[in-house]
PDB file of N, CA and C in Angstrom:
ATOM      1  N   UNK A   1     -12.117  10.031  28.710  1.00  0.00           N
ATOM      2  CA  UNK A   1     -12.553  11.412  28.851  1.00  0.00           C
ATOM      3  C   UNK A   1     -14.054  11.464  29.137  1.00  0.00           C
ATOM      4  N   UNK A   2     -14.678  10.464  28.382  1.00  0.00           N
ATOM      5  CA  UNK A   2     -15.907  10.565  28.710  1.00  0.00           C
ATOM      6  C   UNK A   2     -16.282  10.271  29.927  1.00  0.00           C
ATOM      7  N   UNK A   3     -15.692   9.777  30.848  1.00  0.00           N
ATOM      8  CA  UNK A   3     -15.935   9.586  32.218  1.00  0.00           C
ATOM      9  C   UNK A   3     -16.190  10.391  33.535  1.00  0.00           C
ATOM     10  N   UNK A   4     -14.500  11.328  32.762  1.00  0.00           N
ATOM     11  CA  UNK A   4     -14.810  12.518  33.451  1.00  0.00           C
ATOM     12  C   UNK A   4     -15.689  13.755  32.798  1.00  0.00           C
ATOM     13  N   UNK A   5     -16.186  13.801  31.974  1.00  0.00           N
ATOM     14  CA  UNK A   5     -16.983  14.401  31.185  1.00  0.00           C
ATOM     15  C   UNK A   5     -18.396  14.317  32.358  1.00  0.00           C
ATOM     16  N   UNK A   6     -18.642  14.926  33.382  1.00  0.00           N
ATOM     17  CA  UNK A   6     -20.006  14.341  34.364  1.00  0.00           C
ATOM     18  C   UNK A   6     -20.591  15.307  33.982  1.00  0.00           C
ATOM     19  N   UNK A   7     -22.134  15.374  33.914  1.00  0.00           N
ATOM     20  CA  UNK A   7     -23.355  16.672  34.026  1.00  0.00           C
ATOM     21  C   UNK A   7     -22.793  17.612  34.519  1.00  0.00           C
ATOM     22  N   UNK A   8     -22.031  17.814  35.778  1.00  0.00           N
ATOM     23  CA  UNK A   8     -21.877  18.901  36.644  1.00  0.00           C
ATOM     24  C   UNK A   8     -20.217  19.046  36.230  1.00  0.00           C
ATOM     25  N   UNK A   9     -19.417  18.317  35.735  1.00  0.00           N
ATOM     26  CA  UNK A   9     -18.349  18.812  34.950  1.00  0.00           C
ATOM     27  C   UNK A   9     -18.234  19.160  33.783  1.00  0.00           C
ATOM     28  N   UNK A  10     -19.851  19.043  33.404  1.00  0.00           N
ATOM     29  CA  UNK A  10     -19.942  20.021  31.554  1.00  0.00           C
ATOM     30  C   UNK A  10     -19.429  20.775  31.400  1.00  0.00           C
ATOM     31  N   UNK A  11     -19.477  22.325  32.251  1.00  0.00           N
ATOM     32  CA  UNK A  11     -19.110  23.535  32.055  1.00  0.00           C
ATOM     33  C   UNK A  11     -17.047  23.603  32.447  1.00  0.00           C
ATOM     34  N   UNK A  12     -16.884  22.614  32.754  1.00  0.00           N
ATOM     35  CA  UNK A  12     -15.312  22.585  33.292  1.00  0.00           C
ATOM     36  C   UNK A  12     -14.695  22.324  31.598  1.00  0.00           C
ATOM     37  N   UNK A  13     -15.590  20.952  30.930  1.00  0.00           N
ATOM     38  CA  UNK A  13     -15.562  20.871  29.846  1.00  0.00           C
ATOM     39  C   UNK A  13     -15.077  21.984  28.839  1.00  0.00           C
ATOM     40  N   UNK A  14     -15.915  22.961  29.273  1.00  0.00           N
ATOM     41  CA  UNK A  14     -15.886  23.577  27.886  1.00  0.00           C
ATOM     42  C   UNK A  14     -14.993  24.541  27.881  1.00  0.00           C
ATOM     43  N   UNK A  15     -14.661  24.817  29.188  1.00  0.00           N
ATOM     44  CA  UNK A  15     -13.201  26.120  29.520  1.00  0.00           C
ATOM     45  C   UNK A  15     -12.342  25.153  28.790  1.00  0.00           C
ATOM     46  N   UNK A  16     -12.371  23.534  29.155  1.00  0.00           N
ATOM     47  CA  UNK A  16     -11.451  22.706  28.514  1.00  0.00           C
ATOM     48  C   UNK A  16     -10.999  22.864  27.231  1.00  0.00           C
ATOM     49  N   UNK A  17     -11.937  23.199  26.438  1.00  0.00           N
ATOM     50  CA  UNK A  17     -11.190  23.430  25.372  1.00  0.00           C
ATOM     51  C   UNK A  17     -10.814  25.016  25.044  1.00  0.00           C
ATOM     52  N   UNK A  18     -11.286  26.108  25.446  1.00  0.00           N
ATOM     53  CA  UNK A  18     -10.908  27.048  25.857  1.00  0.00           C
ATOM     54  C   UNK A  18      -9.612  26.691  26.281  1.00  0.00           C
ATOM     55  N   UNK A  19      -8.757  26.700  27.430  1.00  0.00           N
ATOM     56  CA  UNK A  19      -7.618  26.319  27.668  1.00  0.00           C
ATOM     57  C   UNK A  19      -7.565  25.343  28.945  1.00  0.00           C
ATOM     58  N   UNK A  20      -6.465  24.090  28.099  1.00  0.00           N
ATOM     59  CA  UNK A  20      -6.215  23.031  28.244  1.00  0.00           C
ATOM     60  C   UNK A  20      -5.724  22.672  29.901  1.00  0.00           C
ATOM     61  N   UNK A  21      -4.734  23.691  30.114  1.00  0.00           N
ATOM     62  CA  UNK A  21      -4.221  23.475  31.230  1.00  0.00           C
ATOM     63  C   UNK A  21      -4.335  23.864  32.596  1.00  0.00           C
ATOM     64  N   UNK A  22      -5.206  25.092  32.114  1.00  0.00           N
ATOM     65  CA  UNK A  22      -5.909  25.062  34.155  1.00  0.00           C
ATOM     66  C   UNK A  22      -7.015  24.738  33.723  1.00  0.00           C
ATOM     67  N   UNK A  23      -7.760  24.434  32.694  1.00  0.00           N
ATOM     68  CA  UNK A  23      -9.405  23.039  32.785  1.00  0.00           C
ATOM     69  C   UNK A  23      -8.601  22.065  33.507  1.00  0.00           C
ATOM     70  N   UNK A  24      -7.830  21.569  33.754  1.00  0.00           N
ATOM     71  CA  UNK A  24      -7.412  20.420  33.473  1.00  0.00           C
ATOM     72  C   UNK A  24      -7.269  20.132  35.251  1.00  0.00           C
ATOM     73  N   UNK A  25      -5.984  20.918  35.487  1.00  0.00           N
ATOM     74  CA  UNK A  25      -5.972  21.237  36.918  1.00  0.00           C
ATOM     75  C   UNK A  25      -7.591  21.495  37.866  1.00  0.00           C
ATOM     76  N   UNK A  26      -8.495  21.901  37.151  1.00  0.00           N
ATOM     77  CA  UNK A  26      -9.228  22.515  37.825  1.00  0.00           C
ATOM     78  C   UNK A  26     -10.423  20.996  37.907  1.00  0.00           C
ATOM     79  N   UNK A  27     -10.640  20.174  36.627  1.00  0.00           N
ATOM     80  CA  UNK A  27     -10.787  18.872  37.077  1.00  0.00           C
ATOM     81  C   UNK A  27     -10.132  18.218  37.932  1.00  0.00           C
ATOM     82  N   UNK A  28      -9.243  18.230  37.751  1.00  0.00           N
ATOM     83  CA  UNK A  28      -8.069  17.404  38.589  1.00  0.00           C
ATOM     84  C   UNK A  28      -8.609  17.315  40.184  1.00  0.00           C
ATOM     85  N   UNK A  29      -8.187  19.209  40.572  1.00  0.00           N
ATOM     86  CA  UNK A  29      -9.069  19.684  41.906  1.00  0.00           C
ATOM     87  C   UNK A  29     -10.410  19.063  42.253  1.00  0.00           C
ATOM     88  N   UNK A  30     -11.589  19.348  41.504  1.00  0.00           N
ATOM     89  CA  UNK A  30     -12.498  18.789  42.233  1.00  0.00           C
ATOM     90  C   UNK A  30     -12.819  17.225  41.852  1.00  0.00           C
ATOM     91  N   UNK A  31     -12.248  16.465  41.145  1.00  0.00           N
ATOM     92  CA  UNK A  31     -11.960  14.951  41.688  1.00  0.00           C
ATOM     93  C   UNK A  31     -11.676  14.699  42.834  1.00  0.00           C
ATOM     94  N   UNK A  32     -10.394  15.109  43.039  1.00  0.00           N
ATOM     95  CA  UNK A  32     -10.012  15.279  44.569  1.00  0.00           C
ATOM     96  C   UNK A  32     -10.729  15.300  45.838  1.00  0.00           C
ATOM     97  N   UNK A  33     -11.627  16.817  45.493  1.00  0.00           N
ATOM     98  CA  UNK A  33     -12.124  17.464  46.069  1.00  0.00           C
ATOM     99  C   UNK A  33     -13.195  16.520  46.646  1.00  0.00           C
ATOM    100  N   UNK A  34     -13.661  15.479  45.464  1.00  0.00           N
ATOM    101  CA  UNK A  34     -15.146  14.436  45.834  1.00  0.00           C
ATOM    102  C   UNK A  34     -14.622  13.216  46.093  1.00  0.00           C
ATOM    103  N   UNK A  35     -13.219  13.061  46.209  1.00  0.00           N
ATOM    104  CA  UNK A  35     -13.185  11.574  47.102  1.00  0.00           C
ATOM    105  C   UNK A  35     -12.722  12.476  48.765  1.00  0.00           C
TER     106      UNK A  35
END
């Protein structure tokens, strides 16, 4: 987790725990998004 945990995915972070499952998707997306 800490990996994907980046500076600029802090704030994705914290919806993360807010709710689990579109944080999640929404990491997912811009991983994607940066390869």
């Amino acid at each position: 987790m800490s990996a994907l945990v980046a500076p600029q995915t802090r704030p994705t972070a914290t919806m993360l725990a807010a709710s689990p499952l579109p944080a999640a998707m929404a990491v997912a997306r811009r991983l994607w998004w940066r390869i």
